[in-house]
N, C-alpha and C. Protein backbone atom coordinates (compact mmCIF):
# COMPACT_ATOMS: atom_id res chain seq x y z
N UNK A 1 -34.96 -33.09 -13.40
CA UNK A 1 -35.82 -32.09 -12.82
C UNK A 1 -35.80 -32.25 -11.31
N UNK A 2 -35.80 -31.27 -10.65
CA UNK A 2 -35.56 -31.05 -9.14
C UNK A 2 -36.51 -30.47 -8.51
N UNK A 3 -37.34 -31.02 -7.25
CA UNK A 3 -38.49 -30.67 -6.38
C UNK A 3 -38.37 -30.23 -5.66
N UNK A 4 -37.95 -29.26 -5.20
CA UNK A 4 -37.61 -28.42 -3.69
C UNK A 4 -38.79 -28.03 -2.88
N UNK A 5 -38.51 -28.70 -1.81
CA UNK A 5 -39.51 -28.30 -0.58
C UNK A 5 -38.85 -27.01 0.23
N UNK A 6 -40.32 -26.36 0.86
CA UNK A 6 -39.77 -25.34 1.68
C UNK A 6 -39.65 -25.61 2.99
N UNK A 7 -39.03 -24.32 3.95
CA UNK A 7 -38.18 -25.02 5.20
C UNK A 7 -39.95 -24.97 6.30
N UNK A 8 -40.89 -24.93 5.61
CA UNK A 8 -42.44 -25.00 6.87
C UNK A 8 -42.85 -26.20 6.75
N UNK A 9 -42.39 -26.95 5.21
CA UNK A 9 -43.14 -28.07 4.57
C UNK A 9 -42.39 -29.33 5.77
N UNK A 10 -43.78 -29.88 6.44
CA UNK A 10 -43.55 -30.39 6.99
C UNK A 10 -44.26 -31.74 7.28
N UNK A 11 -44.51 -33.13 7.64
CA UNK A 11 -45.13 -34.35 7.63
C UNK A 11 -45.35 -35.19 8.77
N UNK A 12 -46.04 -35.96 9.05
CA UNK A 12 -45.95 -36.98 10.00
C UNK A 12 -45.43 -38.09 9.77
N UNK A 13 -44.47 -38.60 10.21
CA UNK A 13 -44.42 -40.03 9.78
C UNK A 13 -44.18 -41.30 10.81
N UNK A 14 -44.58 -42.08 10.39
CA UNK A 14 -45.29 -43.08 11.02
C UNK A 14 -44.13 -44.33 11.45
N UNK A 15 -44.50 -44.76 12.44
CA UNK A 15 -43.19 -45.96 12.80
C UNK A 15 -43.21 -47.16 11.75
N UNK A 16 -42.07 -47.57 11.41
CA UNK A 16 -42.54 -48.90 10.56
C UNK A 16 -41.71 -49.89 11.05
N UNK A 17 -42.15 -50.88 11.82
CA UNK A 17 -41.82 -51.72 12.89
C UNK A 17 -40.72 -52.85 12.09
N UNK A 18 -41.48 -52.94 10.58
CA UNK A 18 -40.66 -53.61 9.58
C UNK A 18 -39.07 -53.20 9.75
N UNK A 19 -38.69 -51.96 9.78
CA UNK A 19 -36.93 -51.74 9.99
C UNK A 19 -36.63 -52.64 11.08
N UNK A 20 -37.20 -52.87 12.10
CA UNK A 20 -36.38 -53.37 13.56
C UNK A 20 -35.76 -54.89 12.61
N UNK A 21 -36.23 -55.60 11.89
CA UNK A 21 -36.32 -56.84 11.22
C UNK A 21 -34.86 -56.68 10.29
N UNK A 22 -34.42 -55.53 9.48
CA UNK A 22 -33.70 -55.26 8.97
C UNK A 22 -32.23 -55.34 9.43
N UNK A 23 -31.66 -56.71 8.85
CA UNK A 23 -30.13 -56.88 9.55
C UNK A 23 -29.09 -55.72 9.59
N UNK A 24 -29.43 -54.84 8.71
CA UNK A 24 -28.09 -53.80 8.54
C UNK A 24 -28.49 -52.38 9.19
N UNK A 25 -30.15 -52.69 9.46
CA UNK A 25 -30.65 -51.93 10.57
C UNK A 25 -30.22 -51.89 12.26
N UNK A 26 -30.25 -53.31 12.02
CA UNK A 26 -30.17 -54.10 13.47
C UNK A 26 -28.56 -53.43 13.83
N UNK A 27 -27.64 -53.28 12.97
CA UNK A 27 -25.99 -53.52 13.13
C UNK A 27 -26.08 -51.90 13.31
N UNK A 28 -26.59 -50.95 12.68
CA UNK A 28 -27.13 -49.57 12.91
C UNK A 28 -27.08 -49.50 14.27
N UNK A 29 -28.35 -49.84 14.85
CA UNK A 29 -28.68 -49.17 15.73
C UNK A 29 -28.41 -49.61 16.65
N UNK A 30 -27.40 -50.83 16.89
CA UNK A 30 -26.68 -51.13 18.25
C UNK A 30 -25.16 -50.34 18.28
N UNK A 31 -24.91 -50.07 16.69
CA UNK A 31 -23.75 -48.51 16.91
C UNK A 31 -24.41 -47.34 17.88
N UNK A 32 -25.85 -46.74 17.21
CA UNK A 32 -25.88 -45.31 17.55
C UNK A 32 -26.81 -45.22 19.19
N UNK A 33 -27.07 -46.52 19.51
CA UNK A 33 -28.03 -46.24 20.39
C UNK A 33 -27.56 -46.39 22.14
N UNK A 34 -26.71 -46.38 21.69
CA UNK A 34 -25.66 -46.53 23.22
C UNK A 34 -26.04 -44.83 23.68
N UNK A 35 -25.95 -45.05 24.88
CA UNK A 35 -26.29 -43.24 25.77
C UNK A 35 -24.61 -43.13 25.93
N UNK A 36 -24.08 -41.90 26.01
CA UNK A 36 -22.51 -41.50 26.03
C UNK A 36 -22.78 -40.39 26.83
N UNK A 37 -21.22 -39.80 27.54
CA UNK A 37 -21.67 -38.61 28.14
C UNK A 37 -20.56 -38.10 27.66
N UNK A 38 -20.20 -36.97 27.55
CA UNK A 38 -18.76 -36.41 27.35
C UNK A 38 -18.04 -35.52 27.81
N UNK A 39 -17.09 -35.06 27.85
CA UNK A 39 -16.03 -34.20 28.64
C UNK A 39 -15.13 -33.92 27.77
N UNK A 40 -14.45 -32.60 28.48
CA UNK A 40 -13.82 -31.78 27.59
C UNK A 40 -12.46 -31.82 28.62
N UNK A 41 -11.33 -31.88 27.99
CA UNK A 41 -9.91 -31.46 28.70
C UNK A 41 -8.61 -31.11 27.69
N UNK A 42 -8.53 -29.91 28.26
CA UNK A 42 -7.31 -29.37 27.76
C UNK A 42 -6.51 -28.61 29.10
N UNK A 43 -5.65 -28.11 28.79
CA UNK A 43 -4.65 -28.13 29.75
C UNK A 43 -4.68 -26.17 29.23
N UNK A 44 -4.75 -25.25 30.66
CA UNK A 44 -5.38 -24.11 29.83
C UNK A 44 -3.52 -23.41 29.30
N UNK A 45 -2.62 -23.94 29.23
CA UNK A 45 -1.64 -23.37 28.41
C UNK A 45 -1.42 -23.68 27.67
N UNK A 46 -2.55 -25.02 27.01
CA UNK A 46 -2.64 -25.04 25.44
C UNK A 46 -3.13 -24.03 24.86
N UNK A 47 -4.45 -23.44 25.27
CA UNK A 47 -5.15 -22.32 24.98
C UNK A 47 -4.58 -20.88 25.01
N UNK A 48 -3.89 -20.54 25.97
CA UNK A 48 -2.47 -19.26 26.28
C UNK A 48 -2.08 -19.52 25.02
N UNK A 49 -1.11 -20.80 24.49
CA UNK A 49 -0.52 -21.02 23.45
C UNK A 49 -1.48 -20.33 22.26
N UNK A 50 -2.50 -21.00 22.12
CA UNK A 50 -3.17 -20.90 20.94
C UNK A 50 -3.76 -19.57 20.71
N UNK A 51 -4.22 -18.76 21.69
CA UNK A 51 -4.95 -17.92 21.80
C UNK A 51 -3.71 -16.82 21.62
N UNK A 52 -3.00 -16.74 22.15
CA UNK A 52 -1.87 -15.78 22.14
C UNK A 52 -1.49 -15.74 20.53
N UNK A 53 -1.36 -16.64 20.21
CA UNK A 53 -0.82 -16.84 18.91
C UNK A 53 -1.27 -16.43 17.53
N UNK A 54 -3.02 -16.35 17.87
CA UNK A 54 -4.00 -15.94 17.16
C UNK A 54 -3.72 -14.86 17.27
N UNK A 55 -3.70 -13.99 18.13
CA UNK A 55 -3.74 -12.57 18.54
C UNK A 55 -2.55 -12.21 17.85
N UNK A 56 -1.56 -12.80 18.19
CA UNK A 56 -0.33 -12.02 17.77
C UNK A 56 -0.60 -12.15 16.29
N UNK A 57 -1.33 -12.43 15.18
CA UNK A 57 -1.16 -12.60 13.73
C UNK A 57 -2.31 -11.72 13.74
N UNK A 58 -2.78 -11.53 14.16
CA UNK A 58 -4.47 -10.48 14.29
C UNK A 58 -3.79 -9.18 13.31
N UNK A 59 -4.69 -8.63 12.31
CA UNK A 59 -4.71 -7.46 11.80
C UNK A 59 -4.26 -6.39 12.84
N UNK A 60 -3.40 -5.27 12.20
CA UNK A 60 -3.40 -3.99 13.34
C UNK A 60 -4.19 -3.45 13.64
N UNK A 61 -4.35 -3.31 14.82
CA UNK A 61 -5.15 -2.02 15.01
C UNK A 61 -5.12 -0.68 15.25
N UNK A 62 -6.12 -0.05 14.17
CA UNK A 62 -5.79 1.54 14.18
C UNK A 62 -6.82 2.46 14.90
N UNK A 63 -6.34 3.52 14.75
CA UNK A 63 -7.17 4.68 15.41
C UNK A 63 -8.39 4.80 14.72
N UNK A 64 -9.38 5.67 15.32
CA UNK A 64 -10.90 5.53 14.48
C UNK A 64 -10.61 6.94 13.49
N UNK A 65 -10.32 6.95 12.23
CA UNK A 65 -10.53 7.92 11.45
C UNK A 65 -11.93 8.43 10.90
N UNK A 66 -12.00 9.80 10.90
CA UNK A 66 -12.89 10.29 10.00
C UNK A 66 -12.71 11.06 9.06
N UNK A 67 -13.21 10.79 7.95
CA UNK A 67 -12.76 11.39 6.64
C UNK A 67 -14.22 12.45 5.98
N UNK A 68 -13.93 13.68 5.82
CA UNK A 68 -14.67 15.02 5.62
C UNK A 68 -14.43 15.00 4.41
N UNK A 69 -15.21 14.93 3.46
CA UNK A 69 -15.26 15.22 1.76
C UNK A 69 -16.46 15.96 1.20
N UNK A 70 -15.97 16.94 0.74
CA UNK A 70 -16.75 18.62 0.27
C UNK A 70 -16.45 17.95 -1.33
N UNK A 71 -18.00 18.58 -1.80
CA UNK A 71 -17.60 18.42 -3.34
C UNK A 71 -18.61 18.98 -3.71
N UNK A 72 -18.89 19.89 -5.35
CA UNK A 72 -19.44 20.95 -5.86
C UNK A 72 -20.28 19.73 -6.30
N UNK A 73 -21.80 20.55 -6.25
CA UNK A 73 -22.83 19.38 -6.90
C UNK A 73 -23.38 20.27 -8.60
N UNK A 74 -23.48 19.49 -9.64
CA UNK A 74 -23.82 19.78 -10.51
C UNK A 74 -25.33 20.00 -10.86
N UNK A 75 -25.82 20.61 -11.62
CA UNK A 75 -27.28 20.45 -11.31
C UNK A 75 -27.43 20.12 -13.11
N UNK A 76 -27.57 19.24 -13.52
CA UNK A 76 -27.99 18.72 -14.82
C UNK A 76 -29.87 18.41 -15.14
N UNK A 77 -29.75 17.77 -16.81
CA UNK A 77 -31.12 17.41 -16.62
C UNK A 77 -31.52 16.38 -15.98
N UNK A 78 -30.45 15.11 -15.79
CA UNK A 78 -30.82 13.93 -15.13
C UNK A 78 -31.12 14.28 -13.31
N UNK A 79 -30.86 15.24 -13.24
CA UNK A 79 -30.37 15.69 -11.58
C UNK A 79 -29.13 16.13 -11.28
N UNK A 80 -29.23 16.14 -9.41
CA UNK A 80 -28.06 16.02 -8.93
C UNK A 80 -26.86 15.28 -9.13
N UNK A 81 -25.89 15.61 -9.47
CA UNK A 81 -24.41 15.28 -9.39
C UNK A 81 -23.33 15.54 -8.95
N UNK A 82 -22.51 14.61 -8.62
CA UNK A 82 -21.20 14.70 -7.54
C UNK A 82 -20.06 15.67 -8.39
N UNK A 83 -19.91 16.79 -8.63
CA UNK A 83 -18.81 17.28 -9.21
C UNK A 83 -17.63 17.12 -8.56
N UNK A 84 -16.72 17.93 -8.77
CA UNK A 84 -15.10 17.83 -8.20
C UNK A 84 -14.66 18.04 -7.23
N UNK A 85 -14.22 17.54 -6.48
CA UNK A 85 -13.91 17.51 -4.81
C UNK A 85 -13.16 18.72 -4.20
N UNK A 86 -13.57 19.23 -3.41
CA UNK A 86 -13.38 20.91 -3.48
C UNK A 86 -12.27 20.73 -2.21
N UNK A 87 -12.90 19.73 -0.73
CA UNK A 87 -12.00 19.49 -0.09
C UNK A 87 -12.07 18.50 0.66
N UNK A 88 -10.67 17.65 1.23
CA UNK A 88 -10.56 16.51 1.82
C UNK A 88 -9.92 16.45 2.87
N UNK A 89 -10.44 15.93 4.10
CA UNK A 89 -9.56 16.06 5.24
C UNK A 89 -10.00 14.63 6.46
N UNK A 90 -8.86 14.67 6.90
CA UNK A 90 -9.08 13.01 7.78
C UNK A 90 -8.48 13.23 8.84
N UNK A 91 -9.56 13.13 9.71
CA UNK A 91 -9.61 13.27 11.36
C UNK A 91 -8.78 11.98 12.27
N UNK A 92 -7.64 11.95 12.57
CA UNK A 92 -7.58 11.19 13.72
C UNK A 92 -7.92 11.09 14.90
N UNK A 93 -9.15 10.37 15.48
CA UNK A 93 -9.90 10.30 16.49
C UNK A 93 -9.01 10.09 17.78
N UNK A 94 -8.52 10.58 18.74
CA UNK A 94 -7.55 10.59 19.94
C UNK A 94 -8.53 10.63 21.22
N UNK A 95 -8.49 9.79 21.78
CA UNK A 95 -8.93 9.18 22.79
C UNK A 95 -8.47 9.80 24.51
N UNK A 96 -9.62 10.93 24.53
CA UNK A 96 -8.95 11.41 25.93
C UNK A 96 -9.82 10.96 27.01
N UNK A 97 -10.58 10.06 26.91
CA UNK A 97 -11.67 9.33 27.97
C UNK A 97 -10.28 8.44 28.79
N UNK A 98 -10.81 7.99 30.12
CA UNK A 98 -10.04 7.16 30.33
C UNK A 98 -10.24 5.87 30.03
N UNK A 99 -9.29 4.88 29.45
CA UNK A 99 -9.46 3.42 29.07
C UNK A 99 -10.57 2.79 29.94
N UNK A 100 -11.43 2.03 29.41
CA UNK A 100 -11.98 0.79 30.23
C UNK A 100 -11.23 -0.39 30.27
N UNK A 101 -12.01 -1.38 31.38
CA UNK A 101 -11.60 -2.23 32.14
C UNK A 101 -11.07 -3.32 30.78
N UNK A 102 -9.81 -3.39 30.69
CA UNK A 102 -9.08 -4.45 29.53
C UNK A 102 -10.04 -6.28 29.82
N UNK A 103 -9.98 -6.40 30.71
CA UNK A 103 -10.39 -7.37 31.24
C UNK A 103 -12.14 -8.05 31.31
N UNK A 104 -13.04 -6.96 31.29
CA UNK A 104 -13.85 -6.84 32.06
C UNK A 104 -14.71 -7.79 30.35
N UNK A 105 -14.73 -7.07 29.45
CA UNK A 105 -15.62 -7.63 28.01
C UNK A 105 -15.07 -8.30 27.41
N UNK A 106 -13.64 -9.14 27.99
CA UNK A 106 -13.11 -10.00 27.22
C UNK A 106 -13.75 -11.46 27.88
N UNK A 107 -13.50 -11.18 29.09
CA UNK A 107 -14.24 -11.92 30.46
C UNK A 107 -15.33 -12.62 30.36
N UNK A 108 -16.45 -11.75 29.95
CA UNK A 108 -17.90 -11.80 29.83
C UNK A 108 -18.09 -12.41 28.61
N UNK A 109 -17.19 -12.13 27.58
CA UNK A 109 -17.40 -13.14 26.26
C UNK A 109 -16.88 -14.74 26.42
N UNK A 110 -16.06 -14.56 26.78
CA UNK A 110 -15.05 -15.97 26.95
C UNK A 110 -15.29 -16.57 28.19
N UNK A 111 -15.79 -16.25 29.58
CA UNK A 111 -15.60 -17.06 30.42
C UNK A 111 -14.42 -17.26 31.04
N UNK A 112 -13.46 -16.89 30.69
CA UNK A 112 -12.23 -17.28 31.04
C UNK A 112 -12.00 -16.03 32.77
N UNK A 113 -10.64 -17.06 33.26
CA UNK A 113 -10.20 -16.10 34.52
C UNK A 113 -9.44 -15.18 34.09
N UNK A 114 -9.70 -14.07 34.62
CA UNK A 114 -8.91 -12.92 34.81
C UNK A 114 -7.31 -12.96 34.69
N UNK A 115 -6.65 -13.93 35.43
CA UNK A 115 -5.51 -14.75 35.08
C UNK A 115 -5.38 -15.37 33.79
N UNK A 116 -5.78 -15.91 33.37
CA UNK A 116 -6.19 -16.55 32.32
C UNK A 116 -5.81 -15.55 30.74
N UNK A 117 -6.46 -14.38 30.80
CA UNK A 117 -6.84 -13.24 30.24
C UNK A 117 -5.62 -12.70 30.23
N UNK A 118 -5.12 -12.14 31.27
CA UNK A 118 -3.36 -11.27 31.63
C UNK A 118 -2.39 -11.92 30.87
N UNK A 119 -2.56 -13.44 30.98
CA UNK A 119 -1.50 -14.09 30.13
C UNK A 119 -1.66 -14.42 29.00
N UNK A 120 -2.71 -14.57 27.96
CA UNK A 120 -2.69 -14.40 26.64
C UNK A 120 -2.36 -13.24 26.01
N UNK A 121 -2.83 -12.01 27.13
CA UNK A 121 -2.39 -10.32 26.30
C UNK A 121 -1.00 -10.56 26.52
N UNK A 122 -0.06 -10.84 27.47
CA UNK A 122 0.87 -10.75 27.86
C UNK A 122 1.80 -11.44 26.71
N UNK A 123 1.56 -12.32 26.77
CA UNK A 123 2.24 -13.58 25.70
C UNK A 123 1.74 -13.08 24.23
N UNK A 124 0.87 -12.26 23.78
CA UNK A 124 0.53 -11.90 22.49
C UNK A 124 1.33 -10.78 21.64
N UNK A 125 1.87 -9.94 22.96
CA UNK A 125 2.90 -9.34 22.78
C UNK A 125 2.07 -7.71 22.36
N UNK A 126 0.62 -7.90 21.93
CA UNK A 126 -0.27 -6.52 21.61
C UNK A 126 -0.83 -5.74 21.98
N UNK A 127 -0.40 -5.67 23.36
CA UNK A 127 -1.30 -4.91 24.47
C UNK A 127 -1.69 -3.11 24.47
N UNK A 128 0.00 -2.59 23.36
CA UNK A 128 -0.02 -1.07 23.00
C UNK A 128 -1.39 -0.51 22.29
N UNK A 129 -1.87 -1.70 21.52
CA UNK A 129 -2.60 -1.32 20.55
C UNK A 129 -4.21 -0.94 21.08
N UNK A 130 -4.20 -1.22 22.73
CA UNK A 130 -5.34 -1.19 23.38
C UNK A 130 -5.72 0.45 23.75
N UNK A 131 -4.74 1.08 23.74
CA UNK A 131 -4.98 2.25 24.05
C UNK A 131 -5.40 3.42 22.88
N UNK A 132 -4.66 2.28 21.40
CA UNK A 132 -4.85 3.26 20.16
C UNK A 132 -6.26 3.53 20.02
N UNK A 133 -7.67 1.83 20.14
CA UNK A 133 -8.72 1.79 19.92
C UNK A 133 -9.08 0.53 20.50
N UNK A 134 -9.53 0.96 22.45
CA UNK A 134 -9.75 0.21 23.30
C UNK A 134 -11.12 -1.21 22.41
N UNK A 135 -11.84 -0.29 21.82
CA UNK A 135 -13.50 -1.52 21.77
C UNK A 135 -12.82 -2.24 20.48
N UNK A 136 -12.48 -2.08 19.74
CA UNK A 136 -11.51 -2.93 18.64
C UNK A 136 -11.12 -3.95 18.57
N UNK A 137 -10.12 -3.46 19.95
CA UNK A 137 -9.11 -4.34 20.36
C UNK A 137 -9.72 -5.26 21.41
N UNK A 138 -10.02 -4.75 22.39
CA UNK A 138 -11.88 -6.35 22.44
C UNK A 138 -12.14 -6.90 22.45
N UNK A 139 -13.01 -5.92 21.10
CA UNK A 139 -13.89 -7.33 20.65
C UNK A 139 -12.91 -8.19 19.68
N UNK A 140 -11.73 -8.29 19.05
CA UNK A 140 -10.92 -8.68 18.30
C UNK A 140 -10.38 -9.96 18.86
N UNK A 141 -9.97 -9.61 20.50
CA UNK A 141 -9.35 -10.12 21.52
C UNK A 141 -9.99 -10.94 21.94
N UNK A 142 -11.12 -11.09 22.53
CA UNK A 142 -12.45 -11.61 22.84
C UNK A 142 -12.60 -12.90 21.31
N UNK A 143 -13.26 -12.48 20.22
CA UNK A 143 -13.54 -13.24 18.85
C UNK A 143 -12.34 -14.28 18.42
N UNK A 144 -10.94 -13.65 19.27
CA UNK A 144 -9.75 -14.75 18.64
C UNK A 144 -9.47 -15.77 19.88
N UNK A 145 -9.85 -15.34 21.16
CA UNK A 145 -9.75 -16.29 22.24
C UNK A 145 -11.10 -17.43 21.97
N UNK A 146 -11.83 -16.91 21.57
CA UNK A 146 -13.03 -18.20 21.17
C UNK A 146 -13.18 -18.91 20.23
N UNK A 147 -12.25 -18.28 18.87
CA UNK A 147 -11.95 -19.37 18.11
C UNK A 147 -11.34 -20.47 18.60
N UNK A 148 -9.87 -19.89 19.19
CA UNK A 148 -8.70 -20.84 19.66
C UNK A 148 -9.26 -22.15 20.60
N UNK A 149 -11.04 -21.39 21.59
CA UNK A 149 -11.31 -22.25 22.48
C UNK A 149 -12.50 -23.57 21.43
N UNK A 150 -12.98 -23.18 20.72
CA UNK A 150 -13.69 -24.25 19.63
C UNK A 150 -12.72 -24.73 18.83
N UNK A 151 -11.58 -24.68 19.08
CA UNK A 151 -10.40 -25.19 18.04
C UNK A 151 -10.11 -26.39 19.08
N UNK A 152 -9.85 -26.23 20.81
CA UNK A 152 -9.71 -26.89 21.65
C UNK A 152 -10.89 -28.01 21.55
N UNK A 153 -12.03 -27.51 21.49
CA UNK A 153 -13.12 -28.21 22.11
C UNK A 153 -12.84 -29.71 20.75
N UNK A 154 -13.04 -29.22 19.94
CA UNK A 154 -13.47 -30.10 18.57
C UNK A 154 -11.91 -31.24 18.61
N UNK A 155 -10.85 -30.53 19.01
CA UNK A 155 -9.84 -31.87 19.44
C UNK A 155 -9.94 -32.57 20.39
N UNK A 156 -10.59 -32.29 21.69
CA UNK A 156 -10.19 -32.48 22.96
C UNK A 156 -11.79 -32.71 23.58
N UNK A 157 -12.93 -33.40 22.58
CA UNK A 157 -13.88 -33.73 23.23
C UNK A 157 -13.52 -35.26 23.38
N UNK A 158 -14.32 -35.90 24.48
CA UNK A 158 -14.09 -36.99 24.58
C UNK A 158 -15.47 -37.60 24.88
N UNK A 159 -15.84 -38.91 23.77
CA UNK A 159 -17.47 -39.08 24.18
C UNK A 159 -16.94 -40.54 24.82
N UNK A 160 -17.80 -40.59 26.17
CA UNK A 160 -17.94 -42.22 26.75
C UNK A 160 -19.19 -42.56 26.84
N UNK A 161 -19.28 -44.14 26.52
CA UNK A 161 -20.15 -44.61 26.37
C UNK A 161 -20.46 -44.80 28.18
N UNK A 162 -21.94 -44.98 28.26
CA UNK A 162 -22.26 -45.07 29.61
C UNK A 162 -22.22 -46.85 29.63
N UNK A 163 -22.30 -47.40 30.89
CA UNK A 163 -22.20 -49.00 30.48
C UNK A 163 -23.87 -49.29 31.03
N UNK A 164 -24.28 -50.22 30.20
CA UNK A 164 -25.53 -50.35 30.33
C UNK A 164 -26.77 -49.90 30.34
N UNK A 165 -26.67 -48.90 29.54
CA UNK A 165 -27.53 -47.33 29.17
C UNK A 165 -27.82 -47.56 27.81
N UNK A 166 -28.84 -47.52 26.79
CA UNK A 166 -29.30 -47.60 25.87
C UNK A 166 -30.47 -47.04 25.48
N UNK A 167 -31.19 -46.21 24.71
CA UNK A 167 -31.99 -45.55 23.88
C UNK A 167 -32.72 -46.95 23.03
N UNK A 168 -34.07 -47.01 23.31
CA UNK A 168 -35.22 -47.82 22.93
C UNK A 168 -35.41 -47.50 21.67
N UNK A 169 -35.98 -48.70 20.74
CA UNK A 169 -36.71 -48.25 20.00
C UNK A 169 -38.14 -48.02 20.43
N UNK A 170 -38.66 -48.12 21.54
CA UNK A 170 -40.02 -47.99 22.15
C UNK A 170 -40.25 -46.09 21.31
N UNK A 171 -39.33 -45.69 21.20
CA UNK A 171 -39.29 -44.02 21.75
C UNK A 171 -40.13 -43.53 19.99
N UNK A 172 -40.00 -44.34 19.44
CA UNK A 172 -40.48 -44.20 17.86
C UNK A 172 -41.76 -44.36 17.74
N UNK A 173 -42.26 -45.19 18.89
CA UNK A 173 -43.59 -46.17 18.91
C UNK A 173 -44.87 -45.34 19.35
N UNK A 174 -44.00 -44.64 20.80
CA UNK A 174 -44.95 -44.02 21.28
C UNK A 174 -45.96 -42.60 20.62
N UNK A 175 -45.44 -41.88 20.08
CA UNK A 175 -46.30 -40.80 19.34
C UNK A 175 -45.42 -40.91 17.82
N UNK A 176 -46.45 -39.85 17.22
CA UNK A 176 -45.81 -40.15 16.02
C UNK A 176 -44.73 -39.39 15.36
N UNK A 177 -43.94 -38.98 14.42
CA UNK A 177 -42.36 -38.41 14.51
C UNK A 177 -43.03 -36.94 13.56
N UNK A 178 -42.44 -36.15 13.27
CA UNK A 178 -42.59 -35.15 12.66
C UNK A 178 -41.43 -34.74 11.95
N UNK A 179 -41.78 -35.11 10.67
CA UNK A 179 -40.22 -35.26 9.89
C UNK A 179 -40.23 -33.31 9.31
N UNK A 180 -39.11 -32.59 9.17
CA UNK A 180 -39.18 -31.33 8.36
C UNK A 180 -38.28 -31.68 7.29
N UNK A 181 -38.46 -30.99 6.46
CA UNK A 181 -37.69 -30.91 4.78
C UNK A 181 -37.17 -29.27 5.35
N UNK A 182 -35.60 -29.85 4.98
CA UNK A 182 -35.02 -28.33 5.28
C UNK A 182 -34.27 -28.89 3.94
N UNK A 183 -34.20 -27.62 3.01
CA UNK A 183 -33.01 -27.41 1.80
C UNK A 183 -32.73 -29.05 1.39
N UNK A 184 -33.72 -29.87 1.40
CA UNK A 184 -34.22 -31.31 0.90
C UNK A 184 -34.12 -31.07 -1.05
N UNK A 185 -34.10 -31.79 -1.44
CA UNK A 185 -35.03 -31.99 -2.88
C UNK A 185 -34.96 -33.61 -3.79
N UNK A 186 -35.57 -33.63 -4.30
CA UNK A 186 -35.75 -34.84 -5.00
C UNK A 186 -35.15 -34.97 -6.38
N UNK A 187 -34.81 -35.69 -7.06
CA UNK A 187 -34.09 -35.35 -7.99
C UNK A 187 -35.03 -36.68 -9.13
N UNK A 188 -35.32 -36.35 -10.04
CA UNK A 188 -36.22 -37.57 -10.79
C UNK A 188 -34.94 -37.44 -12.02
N UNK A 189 -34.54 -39.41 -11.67
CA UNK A 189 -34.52 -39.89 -12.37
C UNK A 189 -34.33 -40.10 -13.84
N UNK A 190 -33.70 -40.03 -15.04
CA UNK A 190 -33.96 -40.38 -16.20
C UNK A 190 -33.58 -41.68 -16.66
């Protein structure tokens, strides 16, 4: 049988000075209690690489269609009903505005330089497809350069320990902790 708490259910709990005493405690918390700082480096034509590469496997992109469907409604005892499709027709949406700035909302999502930007479209080889359906292509463009850059980050973090910097257990002592039960449960035993 299983006790599930909800994600408000929440407690105080109290320091118990007894762990500090605990040898496999002790070996714990001289692992986690070191202060670290970290940094990130990649070299940005790893990212060109990666990002380009994403793009170039990216779904096509098409024009914005609209599709017009006429159909005779039946009038029964249950109600209205969809009878037989009388007529069908599909609009290709053609784009006579002038393009916006390629650059400008890819920019603002990613952070990246303008330079930066020229050479992933460039190297992606998909740049035609910007004119078929500019916001598409984008936000598409934009969503695959930020994967590629959390693909960077998660290889290419680097944590250092600071030297002589350490996190107290004082910090437990001083007020008391406030534990939450998120998607927790208990499981009893047979």
């Amino acid at each position: 049988m299983a006790v599930y708490l909800s994600q408000e259910e929440s407690k105080e709990v109290s320091y118990n000075k007894q762990i500090e005493l605990n040898d496999d405690f002790k070996i714990l918390w001289d692992k986690i209690s070191r202060k670290t700082k970290y940094s990130l480096e990649f070299k940005t034509q790893k990212l060109i690489d990666l990002a380009s590469e994403k793009i170039n496997k990216m779904p096509e992109i098409k024009a914005v269609q609209i599709e017009i469907t006429k159909r005779d409604l039946e009038i029964k005892e249950s109600g209205l009903e969809g009878g037989k499709i009388t007529s069908n027709r599909i609009h290709i949406v053609s784009n006579e505005q002038p393009l916006p700035d390629i650059l400008a909302f890819p920019q603002r999502e990613t952070e990246l330089t303008r330079g930066t930007l020229v050479q992933i479209i460039k190297k992606s080889g998909r740049l035609k497809e910007f004119s078929i359906n500019s916001q598409a292509f984008m936000t598409e463009f934009a969503k695959l350069i930020n994967r590629a850059l959390n693909e960077l980050i998660i290889d290419d973090i680097k944590y250092e320990p600071i030297p002589g910097q350490f996190y107290e257990m004082r910090l437990f002592e001083a007020q008391e902790v406030e534990e939450y039960f998120t998607h927790l449960y208990t499981e009893k035993q047979r």
